[in-house]
C-alpha atoms as a PDB file:
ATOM      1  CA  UNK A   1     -26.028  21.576 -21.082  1.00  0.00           C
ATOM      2  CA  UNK A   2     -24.659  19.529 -18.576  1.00  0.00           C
ATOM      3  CA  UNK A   3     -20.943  17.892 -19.220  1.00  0.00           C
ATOM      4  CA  UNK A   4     -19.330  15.373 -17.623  1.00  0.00           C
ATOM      5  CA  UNK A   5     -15.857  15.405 -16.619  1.00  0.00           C
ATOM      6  CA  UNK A   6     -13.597  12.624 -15.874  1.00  0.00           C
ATOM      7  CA  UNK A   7     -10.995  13.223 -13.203  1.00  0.00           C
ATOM      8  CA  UNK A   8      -9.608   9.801 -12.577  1.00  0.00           C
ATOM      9  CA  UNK A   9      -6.005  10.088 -13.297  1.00  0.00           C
ATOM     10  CA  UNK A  10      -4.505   8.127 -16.363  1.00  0.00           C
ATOM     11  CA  UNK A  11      -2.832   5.335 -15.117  1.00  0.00           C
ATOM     12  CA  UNK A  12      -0.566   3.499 -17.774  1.00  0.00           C
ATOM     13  CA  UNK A  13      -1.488   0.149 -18.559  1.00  0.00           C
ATOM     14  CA  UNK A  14      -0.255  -2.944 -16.129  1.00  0.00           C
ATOM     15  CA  UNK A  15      -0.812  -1.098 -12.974  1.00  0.00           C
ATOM     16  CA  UNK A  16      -2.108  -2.356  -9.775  1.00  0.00           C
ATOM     17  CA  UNK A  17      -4.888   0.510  -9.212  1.00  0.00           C
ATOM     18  CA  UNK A  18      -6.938  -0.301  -5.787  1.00  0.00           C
ATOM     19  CA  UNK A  19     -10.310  -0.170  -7.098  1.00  0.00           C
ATOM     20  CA  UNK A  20     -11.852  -1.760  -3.727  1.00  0.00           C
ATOM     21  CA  UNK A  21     -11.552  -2.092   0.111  1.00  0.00           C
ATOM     22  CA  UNK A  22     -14.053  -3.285   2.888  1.00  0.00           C
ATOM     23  CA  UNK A  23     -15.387  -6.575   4.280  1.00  0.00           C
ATOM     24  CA  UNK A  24     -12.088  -8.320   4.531  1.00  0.00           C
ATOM     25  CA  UNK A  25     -11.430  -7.950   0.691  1.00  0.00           C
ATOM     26  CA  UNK A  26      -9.177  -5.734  -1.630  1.00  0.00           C
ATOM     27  CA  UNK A  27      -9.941  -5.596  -5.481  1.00  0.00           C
ATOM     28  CA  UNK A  28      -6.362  -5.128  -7.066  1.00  0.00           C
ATOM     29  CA  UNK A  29      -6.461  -4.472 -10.749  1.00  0.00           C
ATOM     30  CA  UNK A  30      -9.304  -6.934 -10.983  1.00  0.00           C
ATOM     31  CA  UNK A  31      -8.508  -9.565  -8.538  1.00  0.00           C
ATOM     32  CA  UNK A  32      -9.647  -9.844  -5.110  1.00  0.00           C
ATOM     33  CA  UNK A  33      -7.605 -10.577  -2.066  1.00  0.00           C
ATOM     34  CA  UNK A  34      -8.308 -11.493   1.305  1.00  0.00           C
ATOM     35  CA  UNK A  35      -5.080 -11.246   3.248  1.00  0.00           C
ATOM     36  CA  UNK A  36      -2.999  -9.004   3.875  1.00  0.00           C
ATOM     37  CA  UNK A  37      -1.382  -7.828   0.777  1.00  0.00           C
ATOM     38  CA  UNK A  38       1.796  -6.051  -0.769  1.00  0.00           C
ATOM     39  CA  UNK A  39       1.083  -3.792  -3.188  1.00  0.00           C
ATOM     40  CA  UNK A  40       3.892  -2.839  -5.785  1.00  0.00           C
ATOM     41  CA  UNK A  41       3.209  -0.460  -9.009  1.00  0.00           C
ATOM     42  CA  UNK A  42       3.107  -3.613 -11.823  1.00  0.00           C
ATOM     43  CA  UNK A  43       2.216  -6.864  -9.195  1.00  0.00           C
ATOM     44  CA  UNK A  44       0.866  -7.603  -5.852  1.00  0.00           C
ATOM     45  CA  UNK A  45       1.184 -10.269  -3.199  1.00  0.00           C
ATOM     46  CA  UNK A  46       0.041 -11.615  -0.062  1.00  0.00           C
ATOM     47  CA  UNK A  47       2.105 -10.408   2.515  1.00  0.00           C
ATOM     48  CA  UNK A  48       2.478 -13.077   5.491  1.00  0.00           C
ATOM     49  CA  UNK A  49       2.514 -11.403   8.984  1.00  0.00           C
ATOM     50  CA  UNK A  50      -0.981 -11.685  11.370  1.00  0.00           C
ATOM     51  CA  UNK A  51      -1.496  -7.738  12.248  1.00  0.00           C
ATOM     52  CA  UNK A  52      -0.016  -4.419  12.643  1.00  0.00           C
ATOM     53  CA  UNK A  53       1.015  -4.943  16.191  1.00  0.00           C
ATOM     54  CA  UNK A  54       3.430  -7.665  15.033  1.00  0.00           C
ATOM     55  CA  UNK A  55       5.256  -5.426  12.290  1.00  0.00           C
ATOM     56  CA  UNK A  56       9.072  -5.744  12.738  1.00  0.00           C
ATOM     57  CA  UNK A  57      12.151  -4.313  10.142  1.00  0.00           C
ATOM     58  CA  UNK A  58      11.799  -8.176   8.865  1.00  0.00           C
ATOM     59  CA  UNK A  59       8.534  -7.863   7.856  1.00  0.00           C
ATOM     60  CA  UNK A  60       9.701  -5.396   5.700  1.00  0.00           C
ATOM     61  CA  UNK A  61      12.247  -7.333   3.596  1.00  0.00           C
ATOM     62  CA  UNK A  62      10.315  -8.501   1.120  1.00  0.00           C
ATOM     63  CA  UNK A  63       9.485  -5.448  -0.139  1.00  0.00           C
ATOM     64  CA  UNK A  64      13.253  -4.454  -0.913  1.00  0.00           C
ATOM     65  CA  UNK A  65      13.477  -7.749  -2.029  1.00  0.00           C
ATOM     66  CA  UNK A  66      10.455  -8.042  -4.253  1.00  0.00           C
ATOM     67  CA  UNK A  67      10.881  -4.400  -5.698  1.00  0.00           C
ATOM     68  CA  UNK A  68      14.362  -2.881  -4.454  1.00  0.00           C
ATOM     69  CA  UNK A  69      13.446   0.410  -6.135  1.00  0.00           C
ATOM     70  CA  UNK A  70      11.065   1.208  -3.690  1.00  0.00           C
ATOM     71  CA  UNK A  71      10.909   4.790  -2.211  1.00  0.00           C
ATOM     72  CA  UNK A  72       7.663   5.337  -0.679  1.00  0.00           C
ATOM     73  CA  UNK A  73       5.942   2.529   1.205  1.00  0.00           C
ATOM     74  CA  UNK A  74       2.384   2.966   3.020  1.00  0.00           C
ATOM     75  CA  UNK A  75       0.999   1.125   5.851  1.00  0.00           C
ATOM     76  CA  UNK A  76      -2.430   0.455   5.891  1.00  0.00           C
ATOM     77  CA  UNK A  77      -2.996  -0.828   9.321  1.00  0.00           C
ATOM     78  CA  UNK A  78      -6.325  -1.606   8.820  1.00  0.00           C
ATOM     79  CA  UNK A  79      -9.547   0.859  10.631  1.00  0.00           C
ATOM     80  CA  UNK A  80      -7.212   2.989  12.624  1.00  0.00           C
ATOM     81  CA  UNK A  81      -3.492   3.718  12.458  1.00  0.00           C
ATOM     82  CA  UNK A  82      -1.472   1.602  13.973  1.00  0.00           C
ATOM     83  CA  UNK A  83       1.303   2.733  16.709  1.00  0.00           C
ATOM     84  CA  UNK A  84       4.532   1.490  15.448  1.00  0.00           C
ATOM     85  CA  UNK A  85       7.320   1.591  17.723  1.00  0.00           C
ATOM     86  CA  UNK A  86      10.268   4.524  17.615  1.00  0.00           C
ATOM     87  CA  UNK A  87      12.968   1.897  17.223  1.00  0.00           C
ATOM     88  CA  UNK A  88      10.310   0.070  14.145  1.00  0.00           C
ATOM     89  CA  UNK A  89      10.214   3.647  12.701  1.00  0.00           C
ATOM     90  CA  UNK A  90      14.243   4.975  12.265  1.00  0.00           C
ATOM     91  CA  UNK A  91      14.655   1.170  10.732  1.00  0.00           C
ATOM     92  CA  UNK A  92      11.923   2.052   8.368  1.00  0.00           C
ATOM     93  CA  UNK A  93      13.010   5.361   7.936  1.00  0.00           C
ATOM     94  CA  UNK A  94      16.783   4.071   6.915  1.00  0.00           C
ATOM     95  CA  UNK A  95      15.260   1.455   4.683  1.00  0.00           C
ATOM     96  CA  UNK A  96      12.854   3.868   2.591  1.00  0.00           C
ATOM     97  CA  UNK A  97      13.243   7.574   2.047  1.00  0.00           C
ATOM     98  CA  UNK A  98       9.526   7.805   3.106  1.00  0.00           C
ATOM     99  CA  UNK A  99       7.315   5.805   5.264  1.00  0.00           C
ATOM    100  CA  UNK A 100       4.039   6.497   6.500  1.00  0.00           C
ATOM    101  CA  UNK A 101       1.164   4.506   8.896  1.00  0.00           C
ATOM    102  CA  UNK A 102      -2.697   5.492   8.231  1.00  0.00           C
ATOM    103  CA  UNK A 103      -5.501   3.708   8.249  1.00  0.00           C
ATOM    104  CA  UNK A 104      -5.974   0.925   5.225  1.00  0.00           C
ATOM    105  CA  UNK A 105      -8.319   3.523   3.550  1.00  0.00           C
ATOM    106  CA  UNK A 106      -6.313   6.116   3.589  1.00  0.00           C
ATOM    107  CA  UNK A 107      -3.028   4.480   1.855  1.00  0.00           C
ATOM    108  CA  UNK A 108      -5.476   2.607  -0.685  1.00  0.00           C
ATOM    109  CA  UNK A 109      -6.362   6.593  -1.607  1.00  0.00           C
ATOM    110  CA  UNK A 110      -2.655   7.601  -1.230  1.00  0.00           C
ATOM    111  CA  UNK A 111      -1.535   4.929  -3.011  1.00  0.00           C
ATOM    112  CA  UNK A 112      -3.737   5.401  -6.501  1.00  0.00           C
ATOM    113  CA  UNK A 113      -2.259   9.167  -6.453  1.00  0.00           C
ATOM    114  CA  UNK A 114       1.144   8.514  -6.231  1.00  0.00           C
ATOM    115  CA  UNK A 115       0.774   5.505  -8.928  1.00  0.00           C
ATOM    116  CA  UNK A 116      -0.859   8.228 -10.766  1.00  0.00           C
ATOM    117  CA  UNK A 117       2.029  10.195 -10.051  1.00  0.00           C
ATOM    118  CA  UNK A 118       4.239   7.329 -11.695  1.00  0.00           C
ATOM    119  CA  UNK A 119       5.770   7.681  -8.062  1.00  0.00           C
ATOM    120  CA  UNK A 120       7.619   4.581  -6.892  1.00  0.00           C
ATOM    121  CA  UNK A 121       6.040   3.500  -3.961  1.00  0.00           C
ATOM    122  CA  UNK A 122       4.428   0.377  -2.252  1.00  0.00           C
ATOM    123  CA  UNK A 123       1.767  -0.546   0.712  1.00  0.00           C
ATOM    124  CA  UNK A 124       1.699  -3.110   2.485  1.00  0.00           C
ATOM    125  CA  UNK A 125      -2.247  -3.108   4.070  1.00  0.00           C
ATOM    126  CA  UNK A 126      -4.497  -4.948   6.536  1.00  0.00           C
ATOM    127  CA  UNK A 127      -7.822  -6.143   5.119  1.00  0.00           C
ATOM    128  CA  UNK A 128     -10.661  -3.933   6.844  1.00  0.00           C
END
């Protein structure tokens, strides 16, 4: 007899699980975005800057600002990882204990574990 197991982790209720990526959209805990997009453990929100290459420390602001807790923060730079400057980097690195660029796929993954994880991190991703 054949028995199904499910592996998805539980996630308490009021998170902001990435269920969705691909043609331009995300699906956020149910809704659907088409910009690029902050996403925090309990909300999400567009996030206004055009593409990776334009990433400063200022676009990075609002996430201190919006969730000052913040530890972990993923870039999703869309179908590749994006190069981000050395100087762009030690800024990061003195704003968040851990920051890391992969492609948008990648962080939504990483980012549903480490909710999972009740971990407190953030990405800020490109639509694909």
């Amino acid at each position: 007899m054949e028995r199904k197991m499910d592996i998805t982790p539980v996630v308490p209720a009021g998170r902001q699980i990435i269920s969705a990526y691909g043609d331009g959209n995300f699906r956020i805990a149910g809704t659907v975005w088409s910009s690029p997009i902050l996403v925090f453990p309990t909300f999400s929100c567009s996030w206004d800057v055009s593409s990776p290459e334009s990433l400063t420390a200022e676009s990075f602001r609002s996430v201190q600002e919006y969730n000052p807790g913040i530890e972990i923060v993923l870039i999703g730079g869309g179908r590749t990882s994006p190069f981000l400057p050395t100087s762009l980097r030690q800024v990061l690195g003195e704003m968040f204990a851990s920051c890391d660029v992969m492609d948008t796929g990648a962080a939504c993954r990483t980012f549903n574990v480490l909710l999972a994880e009740d971990r407190r991190v953030a990405a800020a991703l490109f639509p694909v």
